[in-house]
Protein backbone atom coordinates (compact mmCIF):
# COMPACT_ATOMS: atom_id res chain seq x y z
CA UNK A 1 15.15 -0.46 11.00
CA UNK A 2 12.49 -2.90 12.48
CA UNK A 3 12.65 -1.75 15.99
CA UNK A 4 12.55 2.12 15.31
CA UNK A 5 9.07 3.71 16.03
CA UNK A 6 7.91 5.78 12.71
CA UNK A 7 8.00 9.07 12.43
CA UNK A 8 5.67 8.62 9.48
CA UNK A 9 2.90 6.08 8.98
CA UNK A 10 2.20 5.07 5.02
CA UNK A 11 -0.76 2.17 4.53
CA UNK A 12 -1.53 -0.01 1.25
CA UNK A 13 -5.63 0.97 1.25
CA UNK A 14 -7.65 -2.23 0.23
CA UNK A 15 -7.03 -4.87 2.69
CA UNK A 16 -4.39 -3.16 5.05
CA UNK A 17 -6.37 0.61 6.02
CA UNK A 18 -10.02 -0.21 4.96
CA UNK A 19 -11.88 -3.30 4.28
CA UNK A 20 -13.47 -2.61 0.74
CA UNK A 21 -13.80 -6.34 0.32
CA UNK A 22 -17.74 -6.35 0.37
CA UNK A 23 -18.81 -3.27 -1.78
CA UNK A 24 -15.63 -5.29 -4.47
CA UNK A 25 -17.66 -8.23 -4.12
CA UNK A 26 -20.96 -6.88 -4.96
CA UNK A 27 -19.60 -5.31 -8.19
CA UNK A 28 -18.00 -8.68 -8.77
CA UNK A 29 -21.19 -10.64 -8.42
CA UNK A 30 -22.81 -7.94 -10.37
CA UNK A 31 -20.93 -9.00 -13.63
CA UNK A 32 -21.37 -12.17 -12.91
CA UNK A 33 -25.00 -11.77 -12.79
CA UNK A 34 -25.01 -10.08 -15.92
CA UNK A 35 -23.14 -12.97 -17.45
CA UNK A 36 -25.95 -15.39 -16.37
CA UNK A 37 -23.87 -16.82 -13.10
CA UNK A 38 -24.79 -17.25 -9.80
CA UNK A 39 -22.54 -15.23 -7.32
CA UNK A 40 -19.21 -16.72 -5.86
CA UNK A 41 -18.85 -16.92 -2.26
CA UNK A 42 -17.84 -13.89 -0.34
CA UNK A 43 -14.31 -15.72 0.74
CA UNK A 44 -13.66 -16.71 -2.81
CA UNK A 45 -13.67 -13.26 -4.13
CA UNK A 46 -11.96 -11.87 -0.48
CA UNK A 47 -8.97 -13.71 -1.35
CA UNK A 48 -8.34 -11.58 -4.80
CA UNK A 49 -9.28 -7.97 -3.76
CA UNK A 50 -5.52 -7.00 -3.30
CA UNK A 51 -4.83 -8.24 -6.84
CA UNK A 52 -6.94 -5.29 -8.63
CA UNK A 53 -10.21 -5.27 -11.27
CA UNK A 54 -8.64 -7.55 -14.11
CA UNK A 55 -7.98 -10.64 -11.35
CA UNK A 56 -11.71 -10.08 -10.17
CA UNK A 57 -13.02 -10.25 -13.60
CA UNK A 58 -11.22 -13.58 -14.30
CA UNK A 59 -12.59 -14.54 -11.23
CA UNK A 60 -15.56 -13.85 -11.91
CA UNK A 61 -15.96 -14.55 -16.09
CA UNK A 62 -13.13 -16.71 -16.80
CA UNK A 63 -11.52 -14.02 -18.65
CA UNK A 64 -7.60 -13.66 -19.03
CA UNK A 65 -6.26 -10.57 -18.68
CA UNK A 66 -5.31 -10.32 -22.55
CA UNK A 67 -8.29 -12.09 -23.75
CA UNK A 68 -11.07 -10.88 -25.79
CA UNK A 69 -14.20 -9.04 -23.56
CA UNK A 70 -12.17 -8.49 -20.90
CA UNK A 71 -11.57 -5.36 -21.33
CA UNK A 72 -15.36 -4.75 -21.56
CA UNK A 73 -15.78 -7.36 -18.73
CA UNK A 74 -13.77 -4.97 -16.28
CA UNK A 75 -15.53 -1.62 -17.41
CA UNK A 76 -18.51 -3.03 -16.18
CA UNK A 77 -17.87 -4.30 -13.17
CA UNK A 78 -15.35 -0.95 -12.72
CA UNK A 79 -19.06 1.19 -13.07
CA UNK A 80 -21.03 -1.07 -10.65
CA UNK A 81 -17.85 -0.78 -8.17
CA UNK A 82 -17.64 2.94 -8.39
CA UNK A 83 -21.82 3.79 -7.62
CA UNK A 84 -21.18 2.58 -4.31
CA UNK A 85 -17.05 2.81 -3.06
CA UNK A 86 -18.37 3.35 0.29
CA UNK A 87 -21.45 1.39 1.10
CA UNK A 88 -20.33 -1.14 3.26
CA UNK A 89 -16.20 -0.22 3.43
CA UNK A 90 -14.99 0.36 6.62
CA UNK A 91 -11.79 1.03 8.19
CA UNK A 92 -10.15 -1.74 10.31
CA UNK A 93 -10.66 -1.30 14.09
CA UNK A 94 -8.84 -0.61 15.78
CA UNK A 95 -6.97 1.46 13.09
CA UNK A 96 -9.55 4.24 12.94
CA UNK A 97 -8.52 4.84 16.70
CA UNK A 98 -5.37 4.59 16.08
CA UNK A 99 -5.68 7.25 13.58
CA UNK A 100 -7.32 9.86 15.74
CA UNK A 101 -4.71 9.51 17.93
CA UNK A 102 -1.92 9.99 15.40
CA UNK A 103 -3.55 12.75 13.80
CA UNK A 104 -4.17 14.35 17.14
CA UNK A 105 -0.69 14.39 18.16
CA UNK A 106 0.05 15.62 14.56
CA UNK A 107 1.84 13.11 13.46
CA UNK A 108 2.05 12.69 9.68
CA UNK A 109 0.32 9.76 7.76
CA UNK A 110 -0.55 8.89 4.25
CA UNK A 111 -1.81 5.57 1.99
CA UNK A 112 0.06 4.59 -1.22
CA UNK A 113 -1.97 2.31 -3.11
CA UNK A 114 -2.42 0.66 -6.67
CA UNK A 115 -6.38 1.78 -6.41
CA UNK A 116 -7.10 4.20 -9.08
CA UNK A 117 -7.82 8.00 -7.86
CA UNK A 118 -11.49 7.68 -9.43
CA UNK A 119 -12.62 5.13 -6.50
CA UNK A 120 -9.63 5.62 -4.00
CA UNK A 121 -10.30 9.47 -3.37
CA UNK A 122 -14.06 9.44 -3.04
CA UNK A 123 -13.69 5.93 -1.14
CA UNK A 124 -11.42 8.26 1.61
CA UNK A 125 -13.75 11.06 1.64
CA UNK A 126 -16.95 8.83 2.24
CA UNK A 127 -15.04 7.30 5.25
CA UNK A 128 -13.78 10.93 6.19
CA UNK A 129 -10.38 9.78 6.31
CA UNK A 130 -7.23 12.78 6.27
CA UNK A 131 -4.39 11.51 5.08
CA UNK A 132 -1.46 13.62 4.96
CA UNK A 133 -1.11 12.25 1.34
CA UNK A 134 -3.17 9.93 -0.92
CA UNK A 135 -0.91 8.33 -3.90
CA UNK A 136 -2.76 6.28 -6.13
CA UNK A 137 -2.09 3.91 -9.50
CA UNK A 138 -2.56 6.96 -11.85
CA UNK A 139 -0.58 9.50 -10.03
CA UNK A 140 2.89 8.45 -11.10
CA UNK A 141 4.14 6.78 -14.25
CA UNK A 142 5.07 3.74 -12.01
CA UNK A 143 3.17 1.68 -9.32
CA UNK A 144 4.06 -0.44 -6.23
CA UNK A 145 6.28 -3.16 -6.51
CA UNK A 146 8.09 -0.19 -7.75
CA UNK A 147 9.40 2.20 -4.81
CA UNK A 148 8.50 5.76 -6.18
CA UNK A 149 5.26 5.88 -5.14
CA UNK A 150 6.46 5.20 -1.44
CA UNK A 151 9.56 7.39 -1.73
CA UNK A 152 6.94 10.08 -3.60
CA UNK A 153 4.48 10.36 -0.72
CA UNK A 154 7.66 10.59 2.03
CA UNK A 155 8.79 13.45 0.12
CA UNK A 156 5.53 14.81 0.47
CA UNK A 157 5.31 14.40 4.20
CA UNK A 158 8.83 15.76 4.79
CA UNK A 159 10.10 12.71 6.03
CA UNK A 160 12.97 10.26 4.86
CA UNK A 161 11.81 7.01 4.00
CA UNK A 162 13.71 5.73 6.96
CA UNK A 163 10.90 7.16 8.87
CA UNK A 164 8.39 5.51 7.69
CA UNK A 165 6.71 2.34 8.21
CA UNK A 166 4.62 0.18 5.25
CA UNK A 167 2.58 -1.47 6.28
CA UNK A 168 0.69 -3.72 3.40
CA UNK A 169 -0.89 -7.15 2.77
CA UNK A 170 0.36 -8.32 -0.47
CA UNK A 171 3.80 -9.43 -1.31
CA UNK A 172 4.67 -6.09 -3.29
CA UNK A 173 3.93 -4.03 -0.85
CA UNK A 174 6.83 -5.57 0.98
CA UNK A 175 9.20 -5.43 -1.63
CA UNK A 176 8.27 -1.85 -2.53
CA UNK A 177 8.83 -0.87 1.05
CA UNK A 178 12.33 -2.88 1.09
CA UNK A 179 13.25 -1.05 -2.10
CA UNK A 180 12.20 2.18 -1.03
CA UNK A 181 14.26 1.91 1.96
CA UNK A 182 11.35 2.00 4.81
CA UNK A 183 10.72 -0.33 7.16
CA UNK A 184 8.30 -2.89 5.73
CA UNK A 185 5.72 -4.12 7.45
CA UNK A 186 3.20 -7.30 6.57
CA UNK A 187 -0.52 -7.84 8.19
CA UNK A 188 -2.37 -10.88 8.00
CA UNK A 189 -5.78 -9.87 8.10
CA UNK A 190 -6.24 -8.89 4.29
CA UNK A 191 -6.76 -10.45 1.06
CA UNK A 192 -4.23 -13.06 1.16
CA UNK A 193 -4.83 -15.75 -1.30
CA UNK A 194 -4.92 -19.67 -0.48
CA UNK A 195 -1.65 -20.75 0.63
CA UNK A 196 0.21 -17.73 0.17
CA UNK A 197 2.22 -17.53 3.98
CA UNK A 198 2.21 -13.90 4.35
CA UNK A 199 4.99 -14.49 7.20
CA UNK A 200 7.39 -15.44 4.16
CA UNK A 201 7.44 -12.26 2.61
CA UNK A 202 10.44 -9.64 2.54
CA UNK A 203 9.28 -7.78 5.54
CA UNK A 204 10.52 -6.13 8.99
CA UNK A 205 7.74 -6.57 10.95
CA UNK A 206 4.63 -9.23 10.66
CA UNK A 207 0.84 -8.94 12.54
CA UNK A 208 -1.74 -10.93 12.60
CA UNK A 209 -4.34 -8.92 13.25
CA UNK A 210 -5.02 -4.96 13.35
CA UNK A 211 -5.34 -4.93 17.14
CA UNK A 212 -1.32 -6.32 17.23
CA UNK A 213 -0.26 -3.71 14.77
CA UNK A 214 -2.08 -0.76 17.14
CA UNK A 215 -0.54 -2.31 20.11
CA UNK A 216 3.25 -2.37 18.58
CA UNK A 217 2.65 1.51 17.22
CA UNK A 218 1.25 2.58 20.86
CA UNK A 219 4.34 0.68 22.61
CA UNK A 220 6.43 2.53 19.51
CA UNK A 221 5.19 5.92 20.42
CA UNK A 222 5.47 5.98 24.43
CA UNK A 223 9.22 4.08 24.28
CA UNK A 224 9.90 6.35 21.15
């Protein structure tokens, strides 16, 4: 499965497509602000993007997921995140290139991710991004390490997961992809915590960096 160019292209969205990492850590500061703290490092709060709103909060607060205030801990910073999804969020280059070239050849593409549609959709608009299909935490009953979501959007792009490449920067991305039955495939330029060795993950394929993942999709699609 590893060596067979995609027919279909599916991307996790924070950390793997765009880097939302900065406007994430403003919200996250934010709260912590409002709790009388100074602000955490930018890296600190990097590292725990990919693990959703309740992980920031206890990184930010101290909170536990099931603990008291949390709940109103993660509202807030959930309002200061969603004024601004877009203000300094960028897709990785060279993956907006990439993009244009897919889409120009009219090839399908489309992001599964464990975002919620309130900030994931207008956080695609601002960055005028297309996909072919946008699946996010709220749309199905399940989400990713679960393989519906993945096997959902496929069906909605008219392709078999074997078609499709993954690619995603946290561990259940991989095994959704495995699960799913699409080739799965691992980048190391996201929010990967402290010590976590993405290359040991259940995946196909592993990049370090966005330019190596073009590169392997452009070889893909001349041998292909």
């Amino acid at each position: 499965m590893a060596g067979r160019p995609p027919r279909v292209l599916l991307f996790d969205l924070d950390g793997t497509l765009v880097d939302t990492a900065p406007d994430l850590a403003r919200a996250t500061n934010a709260l912590r602000h409002h709790h009388g703290l100074p602000a955490l490092p930018y890296p600190v709060i990097r590292a725990q993007v990919s693990n959703g709103g309740s992980a920031l909060v206890t990184l930010a607060v101290g909170l536990a997921k099931e603990a008291e205030g949390h709940g109103e801990a993660r509202a807030f910073l959930l309002e200061a995140y969603g004024r601004a999804v877009a203000e300094e969020s960028r897709v990785f280059p060279p993956l907006d290139r990439l993009l244009a070239e897919w889409e120009a050849g009219q090839r399908p593409w489309g992001i599964v991710t464990n975002k919620p549609r309130a900030y994931a959709a207008p956080l695609v608009e601002a960055l005028g991004l297309a996909p072919g299909t946008l699946l996010c935490a709220d749309d199905l009953p399940v989400k990713k390490p679960d393989p519906e979501p993945l096997r959902e959007a496929a069906r909605r792009l008219r392709a078999t997961p074997s078609e499709c490449w993954y690619v995603g920067d946290h561990r259940r991305d991989m095994q959704a992809a495995r699960a799913a039955g699409m080739a799965a495939v691992a980048v190391g330029y996201g929010y990967i915590e402290a010590g976590d060795n993405y290359r040991e993950w259940p995946a196909d394929l592993w990049f370090d960096t966005a330019e190596a993942l073009v590169a392997a999709l452009q070889g893909a699609r001349r041998d292909g």
